[in-house]
Each structure stands twice: as C-alpha cells, then as structure tokens.
Protein backbone atom coordinates (compact mmCIF):
# COMPACT_ATOMS: atom_id res chain seq x y z
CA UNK A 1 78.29 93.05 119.48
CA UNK A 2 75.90 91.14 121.80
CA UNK A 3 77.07 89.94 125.12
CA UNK A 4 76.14 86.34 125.98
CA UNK A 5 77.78 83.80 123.31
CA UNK A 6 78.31 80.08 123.58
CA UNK A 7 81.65 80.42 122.83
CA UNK A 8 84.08 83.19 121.95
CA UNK A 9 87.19 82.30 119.97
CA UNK A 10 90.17 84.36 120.02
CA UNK A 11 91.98 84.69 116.40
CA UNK A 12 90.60 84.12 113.19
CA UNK A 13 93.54 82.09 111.63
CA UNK A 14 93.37 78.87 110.34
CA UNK A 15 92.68 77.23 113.73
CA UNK A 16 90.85 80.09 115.01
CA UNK A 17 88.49 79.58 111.66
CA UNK A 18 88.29 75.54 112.13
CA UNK A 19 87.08 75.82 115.99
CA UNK A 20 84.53 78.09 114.87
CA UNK A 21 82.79 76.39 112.47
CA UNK A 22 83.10 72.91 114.33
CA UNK A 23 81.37 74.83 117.28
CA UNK A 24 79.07 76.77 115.07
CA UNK A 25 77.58 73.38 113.10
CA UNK A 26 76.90 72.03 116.12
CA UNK A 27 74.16 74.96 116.92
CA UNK A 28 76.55 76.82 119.54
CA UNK A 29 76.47 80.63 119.14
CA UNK A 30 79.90 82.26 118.10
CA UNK A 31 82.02 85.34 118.28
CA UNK A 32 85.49 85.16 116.40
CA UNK A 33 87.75 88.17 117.70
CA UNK A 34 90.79 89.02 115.19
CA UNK A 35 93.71 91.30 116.50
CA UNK A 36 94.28 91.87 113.12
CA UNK A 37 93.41 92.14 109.40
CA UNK A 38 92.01 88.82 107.74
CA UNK A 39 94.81 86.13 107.64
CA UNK A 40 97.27 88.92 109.09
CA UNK A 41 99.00 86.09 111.11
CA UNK A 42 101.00 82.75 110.47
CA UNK A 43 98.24 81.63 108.48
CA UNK A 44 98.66 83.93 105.66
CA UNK A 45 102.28 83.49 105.80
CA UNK A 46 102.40 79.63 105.61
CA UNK A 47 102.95 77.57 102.91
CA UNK A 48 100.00 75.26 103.08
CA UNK A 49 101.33 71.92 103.97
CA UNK A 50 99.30 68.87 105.72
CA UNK A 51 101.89 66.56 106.36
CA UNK A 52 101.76 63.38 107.76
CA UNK A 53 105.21 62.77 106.93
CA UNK A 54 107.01 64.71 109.49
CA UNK A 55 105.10 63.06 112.18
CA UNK A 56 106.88 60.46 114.46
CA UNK A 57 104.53 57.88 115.85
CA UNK A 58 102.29 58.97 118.60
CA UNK A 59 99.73 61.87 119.84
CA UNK A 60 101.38 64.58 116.94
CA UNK A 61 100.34 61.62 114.00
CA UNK A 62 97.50 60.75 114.94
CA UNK A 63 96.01 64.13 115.17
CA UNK A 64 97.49 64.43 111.74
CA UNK A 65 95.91 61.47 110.52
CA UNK A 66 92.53 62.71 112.19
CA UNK A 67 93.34 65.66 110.15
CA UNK A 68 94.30 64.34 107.08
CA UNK A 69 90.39 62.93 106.50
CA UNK A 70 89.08 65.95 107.80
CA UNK A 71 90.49 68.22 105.28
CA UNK A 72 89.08 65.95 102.75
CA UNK A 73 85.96 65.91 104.17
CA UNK A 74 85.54 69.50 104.41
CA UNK A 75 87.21 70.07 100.11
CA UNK A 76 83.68 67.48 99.48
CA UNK A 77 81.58 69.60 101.97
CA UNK A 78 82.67 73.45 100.86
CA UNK A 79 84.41 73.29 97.78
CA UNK A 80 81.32 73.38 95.87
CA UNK A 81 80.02 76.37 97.73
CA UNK A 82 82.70 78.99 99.04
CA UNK A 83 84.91 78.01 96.03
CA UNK A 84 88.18 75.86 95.80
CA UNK A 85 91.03 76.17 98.72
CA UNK A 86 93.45 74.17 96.29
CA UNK A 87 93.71 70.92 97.82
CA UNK A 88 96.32 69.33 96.19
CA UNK A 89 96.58 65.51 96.80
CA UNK A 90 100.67 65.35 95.47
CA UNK A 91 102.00 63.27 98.26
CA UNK A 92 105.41 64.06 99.86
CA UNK A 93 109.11 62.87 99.29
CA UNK A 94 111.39 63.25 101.79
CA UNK A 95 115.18 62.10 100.29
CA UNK A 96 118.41 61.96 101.85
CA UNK A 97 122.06 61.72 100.34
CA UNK A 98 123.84 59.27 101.85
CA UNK A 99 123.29 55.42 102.94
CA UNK A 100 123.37 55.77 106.61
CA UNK A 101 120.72 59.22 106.55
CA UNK A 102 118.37 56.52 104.44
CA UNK A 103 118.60 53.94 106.39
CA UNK A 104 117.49 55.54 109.50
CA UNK A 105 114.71 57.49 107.21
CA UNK A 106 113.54 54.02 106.37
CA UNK A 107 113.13 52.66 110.02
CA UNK A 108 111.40 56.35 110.87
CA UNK A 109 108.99 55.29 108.00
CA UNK A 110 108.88 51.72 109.20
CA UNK A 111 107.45 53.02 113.12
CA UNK A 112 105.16 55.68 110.90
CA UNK A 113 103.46 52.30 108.71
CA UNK A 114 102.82 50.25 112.15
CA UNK A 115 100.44 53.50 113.24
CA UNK A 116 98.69 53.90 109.91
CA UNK A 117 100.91 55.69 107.32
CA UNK A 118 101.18 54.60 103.56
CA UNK A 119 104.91 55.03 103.14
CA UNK A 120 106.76 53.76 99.92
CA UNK A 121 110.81 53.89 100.10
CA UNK A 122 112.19 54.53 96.45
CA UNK A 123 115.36 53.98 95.62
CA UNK A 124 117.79 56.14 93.93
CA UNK A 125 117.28 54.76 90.20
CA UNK A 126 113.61 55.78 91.12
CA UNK A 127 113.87 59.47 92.54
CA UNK A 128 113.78 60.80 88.84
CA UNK A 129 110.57 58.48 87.85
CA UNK A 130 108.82 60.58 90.84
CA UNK A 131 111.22 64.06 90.10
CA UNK A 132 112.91 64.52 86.76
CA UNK A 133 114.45 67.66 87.76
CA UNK A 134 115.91 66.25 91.05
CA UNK A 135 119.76 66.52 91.28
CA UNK A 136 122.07 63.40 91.12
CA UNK A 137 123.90 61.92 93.58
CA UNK A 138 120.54 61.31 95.78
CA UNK A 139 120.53 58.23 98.21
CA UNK A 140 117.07 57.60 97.93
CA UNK A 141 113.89 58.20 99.84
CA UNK A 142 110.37 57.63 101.18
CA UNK A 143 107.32 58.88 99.25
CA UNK A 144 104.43 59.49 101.22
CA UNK A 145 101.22 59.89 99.36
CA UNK A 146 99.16 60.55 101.60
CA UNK A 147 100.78 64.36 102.11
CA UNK A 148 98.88 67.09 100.70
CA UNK A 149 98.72 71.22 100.11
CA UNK A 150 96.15 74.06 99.83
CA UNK A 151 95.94 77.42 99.70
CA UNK A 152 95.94 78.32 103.75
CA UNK A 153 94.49 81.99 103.30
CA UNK A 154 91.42 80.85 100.86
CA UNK A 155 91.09 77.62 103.34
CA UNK A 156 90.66 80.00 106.21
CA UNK A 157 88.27 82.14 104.40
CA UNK A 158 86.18 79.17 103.28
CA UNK A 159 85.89 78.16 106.72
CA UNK A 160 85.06 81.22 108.57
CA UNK A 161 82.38 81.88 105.68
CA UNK A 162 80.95 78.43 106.06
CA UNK A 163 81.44 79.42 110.45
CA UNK A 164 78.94 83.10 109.36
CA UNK A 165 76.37 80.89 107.45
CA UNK A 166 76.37 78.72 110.78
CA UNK A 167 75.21 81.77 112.28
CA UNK A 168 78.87 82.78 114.29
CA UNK A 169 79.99 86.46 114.18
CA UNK A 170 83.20 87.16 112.71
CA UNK A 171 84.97 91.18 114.01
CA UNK A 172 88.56 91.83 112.91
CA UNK A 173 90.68 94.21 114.17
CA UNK A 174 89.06 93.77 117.92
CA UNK A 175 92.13 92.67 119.64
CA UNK A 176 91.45 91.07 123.16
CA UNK A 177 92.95 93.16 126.20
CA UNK A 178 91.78 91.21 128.91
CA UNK A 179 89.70 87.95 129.76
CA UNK A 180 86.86 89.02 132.13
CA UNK A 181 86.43 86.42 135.12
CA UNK A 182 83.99 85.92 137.86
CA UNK A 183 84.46 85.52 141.84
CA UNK A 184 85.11 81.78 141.48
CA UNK A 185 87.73 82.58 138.59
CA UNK A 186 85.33 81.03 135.96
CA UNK A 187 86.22 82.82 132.42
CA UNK A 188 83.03 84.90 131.37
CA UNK A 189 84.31 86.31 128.47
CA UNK A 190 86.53 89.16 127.20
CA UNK A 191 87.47 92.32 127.37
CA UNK A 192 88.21 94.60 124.19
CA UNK A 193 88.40 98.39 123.38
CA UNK A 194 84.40 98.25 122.23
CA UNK A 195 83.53 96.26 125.34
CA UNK A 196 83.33 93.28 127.33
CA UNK A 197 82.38 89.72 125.20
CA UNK A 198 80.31 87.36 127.59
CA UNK A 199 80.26 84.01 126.67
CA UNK A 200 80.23 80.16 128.23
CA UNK A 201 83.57 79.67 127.13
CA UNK A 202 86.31 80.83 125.72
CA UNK A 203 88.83 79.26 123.02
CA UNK A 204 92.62 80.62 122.82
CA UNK A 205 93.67 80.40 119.25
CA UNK A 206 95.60 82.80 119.52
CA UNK A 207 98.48 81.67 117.54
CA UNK A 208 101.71 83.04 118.52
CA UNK A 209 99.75 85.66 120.89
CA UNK A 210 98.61 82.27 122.82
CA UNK A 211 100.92 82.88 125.74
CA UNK A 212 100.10 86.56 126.18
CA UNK A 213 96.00 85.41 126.30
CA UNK A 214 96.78 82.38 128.68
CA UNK A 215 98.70 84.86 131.33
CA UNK A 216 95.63 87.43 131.15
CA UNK A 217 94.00 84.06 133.19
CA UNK A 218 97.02 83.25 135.27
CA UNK A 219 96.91 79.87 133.68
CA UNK A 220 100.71 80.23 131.38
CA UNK A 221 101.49 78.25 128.83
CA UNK A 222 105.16 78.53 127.06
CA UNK A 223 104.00 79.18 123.47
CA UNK A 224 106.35 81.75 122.17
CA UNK A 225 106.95 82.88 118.57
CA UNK A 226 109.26 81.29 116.07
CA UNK A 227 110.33 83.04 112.91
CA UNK A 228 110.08 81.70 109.05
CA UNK A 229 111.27 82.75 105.82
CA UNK A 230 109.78 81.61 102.52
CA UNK A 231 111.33 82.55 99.23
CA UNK A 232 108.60 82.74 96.42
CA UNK A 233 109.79 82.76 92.99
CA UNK A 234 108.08 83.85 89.48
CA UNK A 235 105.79 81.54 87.89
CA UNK A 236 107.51 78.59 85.83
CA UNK A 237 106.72 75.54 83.79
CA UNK A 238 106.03 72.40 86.33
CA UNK A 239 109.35 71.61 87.66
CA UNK A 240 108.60 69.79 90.56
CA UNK A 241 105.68 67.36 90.90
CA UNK A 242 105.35 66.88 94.82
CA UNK A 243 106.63 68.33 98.06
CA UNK A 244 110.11 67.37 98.44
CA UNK A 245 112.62 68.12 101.34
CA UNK A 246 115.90 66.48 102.73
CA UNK A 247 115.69 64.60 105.85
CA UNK A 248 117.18 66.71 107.94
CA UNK A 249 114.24 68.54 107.96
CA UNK A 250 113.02 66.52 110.85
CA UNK A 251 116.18 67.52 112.78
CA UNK A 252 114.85 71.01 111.94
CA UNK A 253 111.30 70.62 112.98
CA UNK A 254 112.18 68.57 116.69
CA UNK A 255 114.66 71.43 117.32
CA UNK A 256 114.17 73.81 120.25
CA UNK A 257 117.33 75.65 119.71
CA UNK A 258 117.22 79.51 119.32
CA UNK A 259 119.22 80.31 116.47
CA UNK A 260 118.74 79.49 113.00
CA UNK A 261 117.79 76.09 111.82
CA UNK A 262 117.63 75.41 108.28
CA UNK A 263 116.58 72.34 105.69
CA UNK A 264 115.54 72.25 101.89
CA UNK A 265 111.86 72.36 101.39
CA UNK A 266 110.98 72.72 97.79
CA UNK A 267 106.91 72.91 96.37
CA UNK A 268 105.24 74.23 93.25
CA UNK A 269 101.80 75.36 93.79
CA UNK A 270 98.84 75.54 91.14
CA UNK A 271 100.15 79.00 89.70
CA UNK A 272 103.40 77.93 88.90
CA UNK A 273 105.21 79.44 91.46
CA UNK A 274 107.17 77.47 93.78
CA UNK A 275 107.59 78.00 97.43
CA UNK A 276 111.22 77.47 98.65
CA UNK A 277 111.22 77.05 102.91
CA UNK A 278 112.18 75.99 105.53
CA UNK A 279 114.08 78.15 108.55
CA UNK A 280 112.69 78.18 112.03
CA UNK A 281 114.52 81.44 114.67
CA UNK A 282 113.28 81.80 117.79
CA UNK A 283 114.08 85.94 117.83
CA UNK A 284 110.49 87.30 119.40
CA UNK A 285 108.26 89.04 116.93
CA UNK A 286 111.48 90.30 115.18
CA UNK A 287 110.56 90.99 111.05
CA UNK A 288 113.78 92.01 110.00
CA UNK A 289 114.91 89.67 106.95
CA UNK A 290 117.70 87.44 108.06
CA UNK A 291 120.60 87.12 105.00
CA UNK A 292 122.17 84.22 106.40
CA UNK A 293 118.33 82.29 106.40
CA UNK A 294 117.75 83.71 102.70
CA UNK A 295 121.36 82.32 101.47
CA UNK A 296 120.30 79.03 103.58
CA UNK A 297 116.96 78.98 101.45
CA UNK A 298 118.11 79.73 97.96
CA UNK A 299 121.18 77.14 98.44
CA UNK A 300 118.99 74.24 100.07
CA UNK A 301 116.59 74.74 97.03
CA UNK A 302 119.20 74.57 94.06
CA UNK A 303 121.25 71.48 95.82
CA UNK A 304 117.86 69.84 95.08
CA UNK A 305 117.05 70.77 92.07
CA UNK A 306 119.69 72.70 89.96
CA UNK A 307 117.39 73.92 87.43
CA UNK A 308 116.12 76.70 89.76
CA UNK A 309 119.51 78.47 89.90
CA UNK A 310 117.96 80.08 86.24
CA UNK A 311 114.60 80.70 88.12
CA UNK A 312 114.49 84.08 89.85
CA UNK A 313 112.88 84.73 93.20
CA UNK A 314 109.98 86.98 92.76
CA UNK A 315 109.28 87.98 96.41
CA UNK A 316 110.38 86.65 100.26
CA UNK A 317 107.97 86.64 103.16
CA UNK A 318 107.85 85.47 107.17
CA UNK A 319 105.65 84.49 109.51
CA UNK A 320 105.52 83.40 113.26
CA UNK A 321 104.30 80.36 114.25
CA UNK A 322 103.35 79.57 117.34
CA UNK A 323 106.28 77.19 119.56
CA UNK A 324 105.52 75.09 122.28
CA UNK A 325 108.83 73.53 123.81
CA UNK A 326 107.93 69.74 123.75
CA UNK A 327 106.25 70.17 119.98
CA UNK A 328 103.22 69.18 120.62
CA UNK A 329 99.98 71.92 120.57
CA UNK A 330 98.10 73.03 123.59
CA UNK A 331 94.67 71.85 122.89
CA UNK A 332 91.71 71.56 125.22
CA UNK A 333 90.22 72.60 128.72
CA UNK A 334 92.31 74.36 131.49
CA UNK A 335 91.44 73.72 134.69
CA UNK A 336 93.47 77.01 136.30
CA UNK A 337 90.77 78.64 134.14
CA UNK A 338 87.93 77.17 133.96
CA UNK A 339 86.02 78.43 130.55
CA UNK A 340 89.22 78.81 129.04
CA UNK A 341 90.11 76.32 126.35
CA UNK A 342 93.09 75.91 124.32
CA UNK A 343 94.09 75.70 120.90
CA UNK A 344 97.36 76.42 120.09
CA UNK A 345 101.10 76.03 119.66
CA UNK A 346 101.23 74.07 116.24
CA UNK A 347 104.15 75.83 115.53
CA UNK A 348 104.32 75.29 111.95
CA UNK A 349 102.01 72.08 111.10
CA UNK A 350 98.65 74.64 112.12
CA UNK A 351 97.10 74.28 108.85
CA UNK A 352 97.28 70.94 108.67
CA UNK A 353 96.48 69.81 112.06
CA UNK A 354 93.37 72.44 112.33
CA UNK A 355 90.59 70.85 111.39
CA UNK A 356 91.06 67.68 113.76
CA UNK A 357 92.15 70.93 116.80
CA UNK A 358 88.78 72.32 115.72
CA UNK A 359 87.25 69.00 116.21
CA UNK A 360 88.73 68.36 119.49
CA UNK A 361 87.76 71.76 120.39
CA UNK A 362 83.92 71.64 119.70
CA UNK A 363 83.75 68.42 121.45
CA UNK A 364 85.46 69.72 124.79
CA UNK A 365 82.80 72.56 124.08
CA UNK A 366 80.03 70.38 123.85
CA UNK A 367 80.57 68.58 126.30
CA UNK A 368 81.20 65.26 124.01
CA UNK A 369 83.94 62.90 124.74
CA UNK A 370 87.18 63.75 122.70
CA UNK A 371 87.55 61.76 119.24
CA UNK A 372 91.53 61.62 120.64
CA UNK A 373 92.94 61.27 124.09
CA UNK A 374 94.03 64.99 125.27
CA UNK A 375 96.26 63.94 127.90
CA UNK A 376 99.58 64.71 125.98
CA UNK A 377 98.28 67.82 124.38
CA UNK A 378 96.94 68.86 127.96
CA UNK A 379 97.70 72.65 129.07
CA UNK A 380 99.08 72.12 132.20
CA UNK A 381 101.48 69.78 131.27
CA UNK A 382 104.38 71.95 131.67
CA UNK A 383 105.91 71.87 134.42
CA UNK A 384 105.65 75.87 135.37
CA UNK A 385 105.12 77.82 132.82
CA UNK A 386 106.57 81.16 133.62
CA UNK A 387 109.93 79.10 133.96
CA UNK A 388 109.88 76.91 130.83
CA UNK A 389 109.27 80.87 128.83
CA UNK A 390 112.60 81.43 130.90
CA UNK A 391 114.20 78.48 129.55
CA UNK A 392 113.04 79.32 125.77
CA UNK A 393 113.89 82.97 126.39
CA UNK A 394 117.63 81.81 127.82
C-alpha cells in the first residue's frame, strides 16, 4: 500500500465506512485499515436502528437529527447503484404500562418536539390501531415517525463501495499496532505488520478498540466495550409493524452501571424475522452467552407481544459497542495529538448517528467549519482519562 494518504481511517465499520466516503467525495485520498473481516465488529452485530427517539434534547439529538436526513440522502444517492440497504421508514413506539411511566414519557417527548422531533402520544384505545398484536393492559405511548431501520452490514458495504469508486483504498485484516509520530508529536500515520501508513491525518473509528488506538498517541479517551445480546427468531407472518420498546429502555441506554441492564425491544425486519434486544454488560470483550440476559430477552419480548411465545428463536448473537461514560461519542480533532481525529464511542446508536460523525469528520478534515458545534463531543473532555477507565473498570 502506498505511503502518503490524505487521511487514513482506522476500522471499516459503519462509522469507519461513513468517514471514508465523506472524506473520499470531497477529493481527499483514503486508506481504510480493518482489524478484522468485513463487518466483523459491532456493526455486523447491530440491529440497524436510527433512532431519534431515544435522544434527550441536546448535542446527542441533534446529531441524530443531522443524521436522520443524511441517511435519506444517501438511500436517494446509492440505492440505485450499490443496491438497497433496507431503509425502512416504520417510525418508533415507545409504550409504558402505567400512568405515572406515561406521563413522564409524555413531558420527555414534549422537551424532544421544542428541538425538532415529530412526536405523537397515543393513547391506550390506540396502541392496537398502530400494533394489533400488542398485549393489553398498556398505558399508552408516543409514536415517533420519524425513527427508521436498515440493514447495518449491506449499509456499510454500500458505503465503503461508494468510498472505492471515490478512489479510497479499503485492506481488511491489517490491524493497526502503532500510530507513527514525528519530533513535534504530529500523527504521520500508522504502523501495521506490512508497514508503516503515512498520511495527513488520521481518523480513530475504531469502535470498541477506540481506547486502545487513542493510548498508542498518549491522548486516552475512556471508550471501553459494552456487551449485547440479540435473539433472532425464524421468519413469521408480519406481527409487528414498527419498532416498539418499553420506556424503560431509556433508563437502560443513560445507564453506566456494569452489570446487566435490560428493556424490551421488539422489530420485524423485511425477511420476516424479528429481532428481540436490548441488554447492555460492561464485562470487557467477554463472548460467553449470558442466561440470565437471554431469559431477560425472551421475557421482555412476550410481555409485549404474547403471540411470540409460539414463535421459536432461530439463532442469538452479541456484539460490543463502543461506551463512553457521559454517552455522548468522541468525535473530532485532538489536540494531545495533533493529526489524530476521533470518531467514536456511539455505544449502541453508531449506525444511526454515522453518517452525520462522517460528516463532522470530513469537515474537521477539510478544514471546513463543523455543520454542529463539537464542543460537547470534544476528546478531551474527560477529565483524565486513564482514571475515568478506572472508574468504568471499578
């Protein structure tokens, strides 16, 4: 591989692929460097969501707002020809069972429709309209239509294709060892087993490898990986019609705890088979299957909808996503490092918040100014690094 590139990016998942081609249409030479296989990461492990519904008002939103139009733009730009990534424009219902849980869902939605969200509370006489199969004794809910799924392997693939006809170089399996600096501690490049990478600058999107690639700089970050399950089970007739999950899913999502967190997220996808989520575990790279998480899973999803205690569960998978303490990514420049430039600890909104990171990205490469103010996304915003990793690790 030639030395001397614009920009090297570090992992080719769904961010990885986004901050390619961003930096790659705009005429900048690129090198993606994969670790692993194609989609070996969180990306090929998530279930495809691009939520704005989980989002409480601020930074986090509007990046998924940003993103939200940006993933349409790119299904009109690519679809046509790399081939459908199966954006799904189903919207999301989040319900809850009892009257206090939706009243304090409704005045989340309420702060979420002063930034820009279309939110539409339904009551309980209207949860079946939206979700025949939904069990009884519901509350009620919001329905947010503006929530959406694809397929977050093909979406990758479609992007790093559309990145190679943009003229940027794609190597799996080249897993970076090092990141090769010069006498002012300016990142050059990077080092690998075939070699040393030069280029301008260098993007960590790294995923759940972020923090490992930041310390190779001295510039730490304290984005450590958090375990999922997902429970897939065998194709059925349509049984439910949008993404739906209780509310204590954001409980789930804001929680930094270590040990199991758990909340019913239930999906159908365009093959029939329906994805059954969500558990977060903050246990290292650890892949052994947790039976407490799987009982969790199988539970939330039938006290939802009932009819899938006759539906069997075809296959279970996990992933890591990549956790940053305050839950909010590590995107842009680093000035402990200059030439290094983050992209990062989504933890497990990635796919949907990558194409408005790979945005961002492009224009910190560019040298244009940012679409959205980087300040709360900023790298060193920690306080130390090595000792918030002690915190997470504790």
């Amino acid at each position: 591989m030639p030395d001397g590139y614009d920009v090297v990016v570090i992992g080719a998942g769904i961010v990885g692929a986004a901050c390619a081609y961003a930096c790659a249409r705009r005429g900048l030479s690129v090198a993606v460097l994969e670790r692993g296989g194609l989609v070996s990461g969180a990306t090929g492990s998530g279930e495809g969501n691009l939520l704005i519904s989980d989002k409480s008002p601020g930074p986090e939103l509007a990046l998924a707002l940003l993103s939200n139009r940006l993933w349409q733009d790119l299904d009109a730009e690519l679809s046509d020809r790399y081939g459908d990534f199966e954006l799904e424009r189903k919207g999301g219902l989040m319900v809850t069972r009892t009257d206090t849980g939706l009243a304090a869902l409704t005045d989340f939605a309420a702060g979420q429709a002063a930034d820009g969200v279309t939110v539409e509370p339904v009551g309980a006489d209207r949860l079946r309209e939206l979700e025949p199969e939904i069990t009884e004794g519901l509350a009620g809910g919001v329905f947010y239509p503006q929530d959406m799924q694809l397929m977050p392997a093909r979406a990758a693939v479609v992007l790093l294709a559309a990145a190679r006809d943009a003229g940027a170089r794609v190597r799996l399996r080249t897993e970076v060892t090092a990141l090769r600096r010069d006498s002012t501690g300016r990142v050059t490049g990077v080092v690998t087993a075939a070699g040393v990478v030069g280029a301008g600058q260098v993007v960590n999107a790294a995923g759940a490898w972020a923090g490992q690639i930041a310390g190779f700089a001295g510039a730490a970050v304290p984005v450590t990986p958090r375990r999922g399950f997902i429970l897939v089970t065998e194709p059925a007739p349509p049984l439910v019609r949008h993404k739906v999950y209780a509310a204590d899913y954001l409980d789930n999502v804001a929680s930094g705890d270590s040990d199991l967190q758990s909340s019913a997220v239930v999906e159908g996808t365009p093959s029939g088979t329906i994805l059954i989520g969500a558990t977060r575990e903050l246990v290292g790279f650890d892949p052994t299957p947790n039976p407490e998480a799987i009982r969790r899973l199988a539970y939330g999803a039938v006290s939802l909808f009932p009819v899938l205690a006759r539906i069997r569960i075809m296959r279970l998978y996990h992933g890591f996503r990549p956790f940053s303490p305050d839950h909010l990514p590590v995107i842009g420049a680093d000035p402990r490092a200059p030439g290094l430039v983050h992209a990062h600890g989504h933890e497990g909104a990635g796919i949907g918040l990558a194409p408005a990171t790979g945005e961002l990205v492009a224009q910190v490469v560019s040298g244009e100014q940012p679409e959205l103010d980087l300040g709360p996304f900023s790298p060193t915003r920690f306080a130390s690094g090595e000792e918030v990793v002690a915190d997470v690790a504790a």
